[in-house]
PDB file of N, CA and C in Angstrom:
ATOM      1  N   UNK A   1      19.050   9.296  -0.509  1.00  0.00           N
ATOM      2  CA  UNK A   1      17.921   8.483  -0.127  1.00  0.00           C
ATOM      3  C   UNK A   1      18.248   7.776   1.183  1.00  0.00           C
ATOM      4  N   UNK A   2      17.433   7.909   2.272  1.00  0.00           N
ATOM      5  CA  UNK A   2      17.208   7.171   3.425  1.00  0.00           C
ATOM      6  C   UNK A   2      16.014   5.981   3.456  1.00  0.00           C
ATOM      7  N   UNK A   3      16.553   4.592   3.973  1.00  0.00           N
ATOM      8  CA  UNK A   3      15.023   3.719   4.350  1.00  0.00           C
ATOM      9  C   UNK A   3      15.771   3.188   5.462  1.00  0.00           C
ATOM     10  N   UNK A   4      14.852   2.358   6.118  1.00  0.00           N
ATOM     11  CA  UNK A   4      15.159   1.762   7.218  1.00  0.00           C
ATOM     12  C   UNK A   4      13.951   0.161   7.105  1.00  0.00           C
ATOM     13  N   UNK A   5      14.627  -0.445   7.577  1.00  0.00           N
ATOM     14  CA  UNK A   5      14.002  -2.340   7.282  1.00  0.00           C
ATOM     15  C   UNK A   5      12.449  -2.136   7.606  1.00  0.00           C
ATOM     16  N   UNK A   6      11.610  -2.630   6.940  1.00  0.00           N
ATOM     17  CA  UNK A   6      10.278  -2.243   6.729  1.00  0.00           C
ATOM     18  C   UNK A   6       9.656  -1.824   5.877  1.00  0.00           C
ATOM     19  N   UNK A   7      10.733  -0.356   5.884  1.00  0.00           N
ATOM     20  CA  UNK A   7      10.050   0.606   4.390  1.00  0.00           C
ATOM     21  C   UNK A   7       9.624  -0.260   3.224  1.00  0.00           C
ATOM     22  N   UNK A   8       8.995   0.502   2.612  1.00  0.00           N
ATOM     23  CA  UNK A   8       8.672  -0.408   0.917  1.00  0.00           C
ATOM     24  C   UNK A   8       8.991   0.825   0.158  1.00  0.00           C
ATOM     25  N   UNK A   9      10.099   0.156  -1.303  1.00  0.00           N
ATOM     26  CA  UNK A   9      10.078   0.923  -2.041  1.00  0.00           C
ATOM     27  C   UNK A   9       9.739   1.145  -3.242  1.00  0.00           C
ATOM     28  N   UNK A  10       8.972   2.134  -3.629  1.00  0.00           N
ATOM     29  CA  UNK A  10       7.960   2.351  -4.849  1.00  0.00           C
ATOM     30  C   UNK A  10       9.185   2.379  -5.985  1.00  0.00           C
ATOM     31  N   UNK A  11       9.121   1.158  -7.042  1.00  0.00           N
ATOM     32  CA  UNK A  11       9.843   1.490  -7.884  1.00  0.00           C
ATOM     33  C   UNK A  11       9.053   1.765  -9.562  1.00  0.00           C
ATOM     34  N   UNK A  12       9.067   3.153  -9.704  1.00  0.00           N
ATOM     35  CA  UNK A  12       8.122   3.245 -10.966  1.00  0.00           C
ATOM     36  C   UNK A  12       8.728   2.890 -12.073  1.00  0.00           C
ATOM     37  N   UNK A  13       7.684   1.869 -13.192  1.00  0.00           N
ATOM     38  CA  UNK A  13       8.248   1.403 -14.603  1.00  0.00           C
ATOM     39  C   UNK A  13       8.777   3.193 -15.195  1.00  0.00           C
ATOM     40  N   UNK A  14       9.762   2.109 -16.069  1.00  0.00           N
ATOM     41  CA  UNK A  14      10.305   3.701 -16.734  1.00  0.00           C
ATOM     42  C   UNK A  14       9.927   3.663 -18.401  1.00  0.00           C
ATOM     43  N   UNK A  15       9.642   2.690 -18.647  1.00  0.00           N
ATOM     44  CA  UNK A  15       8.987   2.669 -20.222  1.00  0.00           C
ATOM     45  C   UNK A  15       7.462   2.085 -20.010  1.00  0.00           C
ATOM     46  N   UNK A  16       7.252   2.337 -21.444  1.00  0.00           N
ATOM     47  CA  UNK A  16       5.774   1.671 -21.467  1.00  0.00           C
ATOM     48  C   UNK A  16       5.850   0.578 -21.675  1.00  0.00           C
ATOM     49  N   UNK A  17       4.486  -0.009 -20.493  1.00  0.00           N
ATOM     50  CA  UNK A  17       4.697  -1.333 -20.811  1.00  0.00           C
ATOM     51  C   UNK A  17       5.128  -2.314 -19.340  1.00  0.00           C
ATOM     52  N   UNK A  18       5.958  -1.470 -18.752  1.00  0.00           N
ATOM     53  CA  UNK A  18       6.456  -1.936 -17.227  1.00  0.00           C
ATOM     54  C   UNK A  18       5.553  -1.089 -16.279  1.00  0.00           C
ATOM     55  N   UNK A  19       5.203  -1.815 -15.114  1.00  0.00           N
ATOM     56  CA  UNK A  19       4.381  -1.404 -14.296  1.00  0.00           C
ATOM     57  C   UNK A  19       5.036  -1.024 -13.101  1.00  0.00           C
ATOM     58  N   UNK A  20       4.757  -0.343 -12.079  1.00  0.00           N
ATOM     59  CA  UNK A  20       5.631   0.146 -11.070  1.00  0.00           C
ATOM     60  C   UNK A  20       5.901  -1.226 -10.387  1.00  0.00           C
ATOM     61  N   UNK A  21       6.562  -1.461  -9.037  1.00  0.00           N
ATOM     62  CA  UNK A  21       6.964  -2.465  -8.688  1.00  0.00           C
ATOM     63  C   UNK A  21       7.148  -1.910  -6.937  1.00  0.00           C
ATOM     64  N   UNK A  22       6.787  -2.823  -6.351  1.00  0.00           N
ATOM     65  CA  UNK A  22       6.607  -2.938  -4.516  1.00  0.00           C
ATOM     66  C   UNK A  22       8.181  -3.504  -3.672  1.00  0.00           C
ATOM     67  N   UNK A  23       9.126  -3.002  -3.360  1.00  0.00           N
ATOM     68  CA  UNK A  23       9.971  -4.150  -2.728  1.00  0.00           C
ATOM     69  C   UNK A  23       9.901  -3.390  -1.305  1.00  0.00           C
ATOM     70  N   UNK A  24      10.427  -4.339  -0.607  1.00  0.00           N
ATOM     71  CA  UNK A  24      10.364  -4.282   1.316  1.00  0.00           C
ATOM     72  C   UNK A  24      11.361  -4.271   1.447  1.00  0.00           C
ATOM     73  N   UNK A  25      12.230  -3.411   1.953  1.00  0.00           N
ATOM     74  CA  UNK A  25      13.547  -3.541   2.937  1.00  0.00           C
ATOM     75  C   UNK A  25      14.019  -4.506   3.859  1.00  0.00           C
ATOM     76  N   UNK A  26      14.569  -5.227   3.528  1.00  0.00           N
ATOM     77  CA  UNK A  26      15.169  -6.100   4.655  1.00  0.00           C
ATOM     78  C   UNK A  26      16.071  -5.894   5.603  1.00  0.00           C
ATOM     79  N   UNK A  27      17.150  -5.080   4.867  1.00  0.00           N
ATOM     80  CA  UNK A  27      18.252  -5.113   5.250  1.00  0.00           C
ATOM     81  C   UNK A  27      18.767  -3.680   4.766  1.00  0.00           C
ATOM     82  N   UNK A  28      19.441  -2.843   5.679  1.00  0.00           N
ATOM     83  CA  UNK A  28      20.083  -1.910   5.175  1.00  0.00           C
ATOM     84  C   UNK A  28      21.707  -1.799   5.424  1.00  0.00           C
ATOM     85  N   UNK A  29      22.283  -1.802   4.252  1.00  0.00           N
ATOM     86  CA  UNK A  29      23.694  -2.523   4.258  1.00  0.00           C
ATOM     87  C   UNK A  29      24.189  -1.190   4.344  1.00  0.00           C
ATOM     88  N   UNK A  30      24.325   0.201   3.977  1.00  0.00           N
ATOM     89  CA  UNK A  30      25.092   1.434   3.729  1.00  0.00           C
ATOM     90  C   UNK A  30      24.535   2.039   5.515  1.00  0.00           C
ATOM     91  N   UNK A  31      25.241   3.123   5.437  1.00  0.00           N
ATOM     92  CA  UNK A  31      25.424   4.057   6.870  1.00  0.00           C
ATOM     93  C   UNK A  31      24.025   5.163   6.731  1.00  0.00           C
ATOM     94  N   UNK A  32      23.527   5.192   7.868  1.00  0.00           N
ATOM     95  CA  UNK A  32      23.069   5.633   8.708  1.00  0.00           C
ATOM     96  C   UNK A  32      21.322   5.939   7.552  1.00  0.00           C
ATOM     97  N   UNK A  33      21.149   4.596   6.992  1.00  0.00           N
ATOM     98  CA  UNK A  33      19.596   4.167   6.185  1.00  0.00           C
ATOM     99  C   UNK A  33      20.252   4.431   4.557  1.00  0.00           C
ATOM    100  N   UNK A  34      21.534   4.848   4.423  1.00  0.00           N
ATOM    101  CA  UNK A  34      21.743   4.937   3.090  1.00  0.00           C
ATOM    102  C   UNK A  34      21.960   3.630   1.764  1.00  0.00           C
ATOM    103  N   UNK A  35      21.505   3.647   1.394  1.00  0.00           N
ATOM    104  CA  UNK A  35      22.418   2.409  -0.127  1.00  0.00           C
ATOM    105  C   UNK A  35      23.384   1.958   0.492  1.00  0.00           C
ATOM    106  N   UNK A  36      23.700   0.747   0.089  1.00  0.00           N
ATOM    107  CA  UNK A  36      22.634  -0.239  -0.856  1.00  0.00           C
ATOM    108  C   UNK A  36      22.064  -1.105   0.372  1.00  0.00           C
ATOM    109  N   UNK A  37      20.697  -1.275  -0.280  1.00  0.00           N
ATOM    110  CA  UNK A  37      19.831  -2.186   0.397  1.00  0.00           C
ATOM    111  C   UNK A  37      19.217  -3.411   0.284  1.00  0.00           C
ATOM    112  N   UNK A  38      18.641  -4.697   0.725  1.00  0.00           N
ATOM    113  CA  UNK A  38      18.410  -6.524   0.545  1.00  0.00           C
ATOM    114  C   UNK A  38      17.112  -5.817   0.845  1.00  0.00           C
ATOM    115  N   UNK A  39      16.432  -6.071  -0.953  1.00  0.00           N
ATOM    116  CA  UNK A  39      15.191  -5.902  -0.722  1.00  0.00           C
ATOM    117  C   UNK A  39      14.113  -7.475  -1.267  1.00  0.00           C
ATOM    118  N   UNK A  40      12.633  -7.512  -0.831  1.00  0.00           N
ATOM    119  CA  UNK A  40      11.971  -8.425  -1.086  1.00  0.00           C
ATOM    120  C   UNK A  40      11.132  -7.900  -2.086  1.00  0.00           C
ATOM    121  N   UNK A  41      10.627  -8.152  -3.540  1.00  0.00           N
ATOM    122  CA  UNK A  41       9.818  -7.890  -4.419  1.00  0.00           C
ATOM    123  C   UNK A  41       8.578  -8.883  -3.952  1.00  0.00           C
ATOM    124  N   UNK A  42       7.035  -8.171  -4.228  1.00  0.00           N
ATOM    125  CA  UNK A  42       6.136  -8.879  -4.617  1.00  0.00           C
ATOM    126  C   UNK A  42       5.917 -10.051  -4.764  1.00  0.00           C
ATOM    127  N   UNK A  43       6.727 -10.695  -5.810  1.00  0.00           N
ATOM    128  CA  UNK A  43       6.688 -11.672  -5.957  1.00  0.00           C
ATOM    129  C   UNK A  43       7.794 -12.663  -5.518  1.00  0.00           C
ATOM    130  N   UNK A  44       8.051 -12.190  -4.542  1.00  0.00           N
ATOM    131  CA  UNK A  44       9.322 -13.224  -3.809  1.00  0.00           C
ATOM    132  C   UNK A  44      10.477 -12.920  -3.836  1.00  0.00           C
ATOM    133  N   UNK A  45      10.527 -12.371  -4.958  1.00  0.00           N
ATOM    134  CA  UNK A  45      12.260 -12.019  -5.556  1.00  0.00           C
ATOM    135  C   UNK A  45      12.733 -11.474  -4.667  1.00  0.00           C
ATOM    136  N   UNK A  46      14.353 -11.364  -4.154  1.00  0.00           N
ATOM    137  CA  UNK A  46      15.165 -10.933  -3.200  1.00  0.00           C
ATOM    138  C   UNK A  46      16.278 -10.450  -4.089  1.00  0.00           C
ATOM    139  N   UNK A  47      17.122  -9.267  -3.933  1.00  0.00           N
ATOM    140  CA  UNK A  47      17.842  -8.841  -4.505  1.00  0.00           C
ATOM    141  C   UNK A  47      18.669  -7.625  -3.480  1.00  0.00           C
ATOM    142  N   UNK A  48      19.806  -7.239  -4.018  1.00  0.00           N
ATOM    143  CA  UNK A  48      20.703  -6.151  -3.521  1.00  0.00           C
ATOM    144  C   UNK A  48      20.183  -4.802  -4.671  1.00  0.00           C
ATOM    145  N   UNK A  49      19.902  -3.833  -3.483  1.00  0.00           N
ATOM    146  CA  UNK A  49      19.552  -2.514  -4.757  1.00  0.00           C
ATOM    147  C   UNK A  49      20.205  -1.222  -4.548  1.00  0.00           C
ATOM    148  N   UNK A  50      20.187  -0.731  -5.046  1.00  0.00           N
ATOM    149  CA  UNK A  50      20.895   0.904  -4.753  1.00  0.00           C
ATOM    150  C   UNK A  50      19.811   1.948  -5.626  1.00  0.00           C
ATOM    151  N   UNK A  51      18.726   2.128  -5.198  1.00  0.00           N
ATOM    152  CA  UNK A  51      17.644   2.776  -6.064  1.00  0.00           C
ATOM    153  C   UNK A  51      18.055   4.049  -6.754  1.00  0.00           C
ATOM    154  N   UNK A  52      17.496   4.282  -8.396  1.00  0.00           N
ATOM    155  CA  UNK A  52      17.477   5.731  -8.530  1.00  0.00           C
ATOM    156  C   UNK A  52      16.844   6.607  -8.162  1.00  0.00           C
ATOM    157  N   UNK A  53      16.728   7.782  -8.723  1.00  0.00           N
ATOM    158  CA  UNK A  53      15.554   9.099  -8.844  1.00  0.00           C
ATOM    159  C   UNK A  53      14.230   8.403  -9.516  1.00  0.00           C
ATOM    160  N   UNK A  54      14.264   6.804 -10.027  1.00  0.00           N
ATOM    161  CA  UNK A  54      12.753   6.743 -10.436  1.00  0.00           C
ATOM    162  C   UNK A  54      12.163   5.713  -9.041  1.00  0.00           C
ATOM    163  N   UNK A  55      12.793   6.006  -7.722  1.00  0.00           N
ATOM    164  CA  UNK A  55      12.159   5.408  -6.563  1.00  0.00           C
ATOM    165  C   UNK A  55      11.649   6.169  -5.326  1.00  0.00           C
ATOM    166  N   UNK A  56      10.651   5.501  -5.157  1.00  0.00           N
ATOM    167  CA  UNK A  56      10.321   6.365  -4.037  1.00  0.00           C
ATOM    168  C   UNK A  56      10.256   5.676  -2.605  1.00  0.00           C
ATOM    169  N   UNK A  57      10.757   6.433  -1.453  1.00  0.00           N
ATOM    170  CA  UNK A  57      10.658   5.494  -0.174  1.00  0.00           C
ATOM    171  C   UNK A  57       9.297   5.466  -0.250  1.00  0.00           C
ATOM    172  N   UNK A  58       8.526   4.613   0.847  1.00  0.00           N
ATOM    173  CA  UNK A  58       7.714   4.795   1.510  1.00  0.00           C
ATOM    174  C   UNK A  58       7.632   3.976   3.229  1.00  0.00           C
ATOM    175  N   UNK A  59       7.505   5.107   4.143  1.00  0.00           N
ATOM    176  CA  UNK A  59       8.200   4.562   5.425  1.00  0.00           C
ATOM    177  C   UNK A  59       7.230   3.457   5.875  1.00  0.00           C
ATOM    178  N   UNK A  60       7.464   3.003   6.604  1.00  0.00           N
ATOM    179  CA  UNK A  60       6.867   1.561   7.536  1.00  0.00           C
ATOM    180  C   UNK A  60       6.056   2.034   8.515  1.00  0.00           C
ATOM    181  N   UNK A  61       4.676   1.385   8.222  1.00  0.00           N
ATOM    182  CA  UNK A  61       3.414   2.104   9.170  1.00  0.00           C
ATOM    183  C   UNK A  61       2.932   0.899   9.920  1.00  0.00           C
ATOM    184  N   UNK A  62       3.687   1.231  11.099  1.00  0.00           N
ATOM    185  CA  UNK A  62       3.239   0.082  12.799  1.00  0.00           C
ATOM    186  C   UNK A  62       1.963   0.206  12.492  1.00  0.00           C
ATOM    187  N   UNK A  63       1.536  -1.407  12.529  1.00  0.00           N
ATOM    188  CA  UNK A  63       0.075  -2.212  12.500  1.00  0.00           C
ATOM    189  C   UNK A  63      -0.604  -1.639  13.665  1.00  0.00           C
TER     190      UNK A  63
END
């Protein structure tokens, strides 16, 4: 997996019951867009992530 600061990444619930989830790239800490990454959730939350196979990039679209 590649992102770069901007991207948002689609993280889909994996049981029922959890809903997918939005975070923004802040920061990309690994080499050359790889893991692990300082992402921003929806709702404010800030965290360090290293996404699985249930994420999806989605790249950063200049306003």
């Amino acid at each position: 997996m590649q992102a770069n600061v901007g991207d948002k990444l689609l993280v889909r619930g994996r049981t029922v019951g959890h809903e997918d989830r939005i975070a923004e790239v802040l920061e990309v800490l690994g080499e050359n867009g790889a893991p692990p990454y300082r992402v921003r959730f929806e709702d404010g939350h800030e965290t360090l992530m290293s996404p699985g196979p249930d994420c999806v990039v989605r790249p950063h679209e200049p306003a």
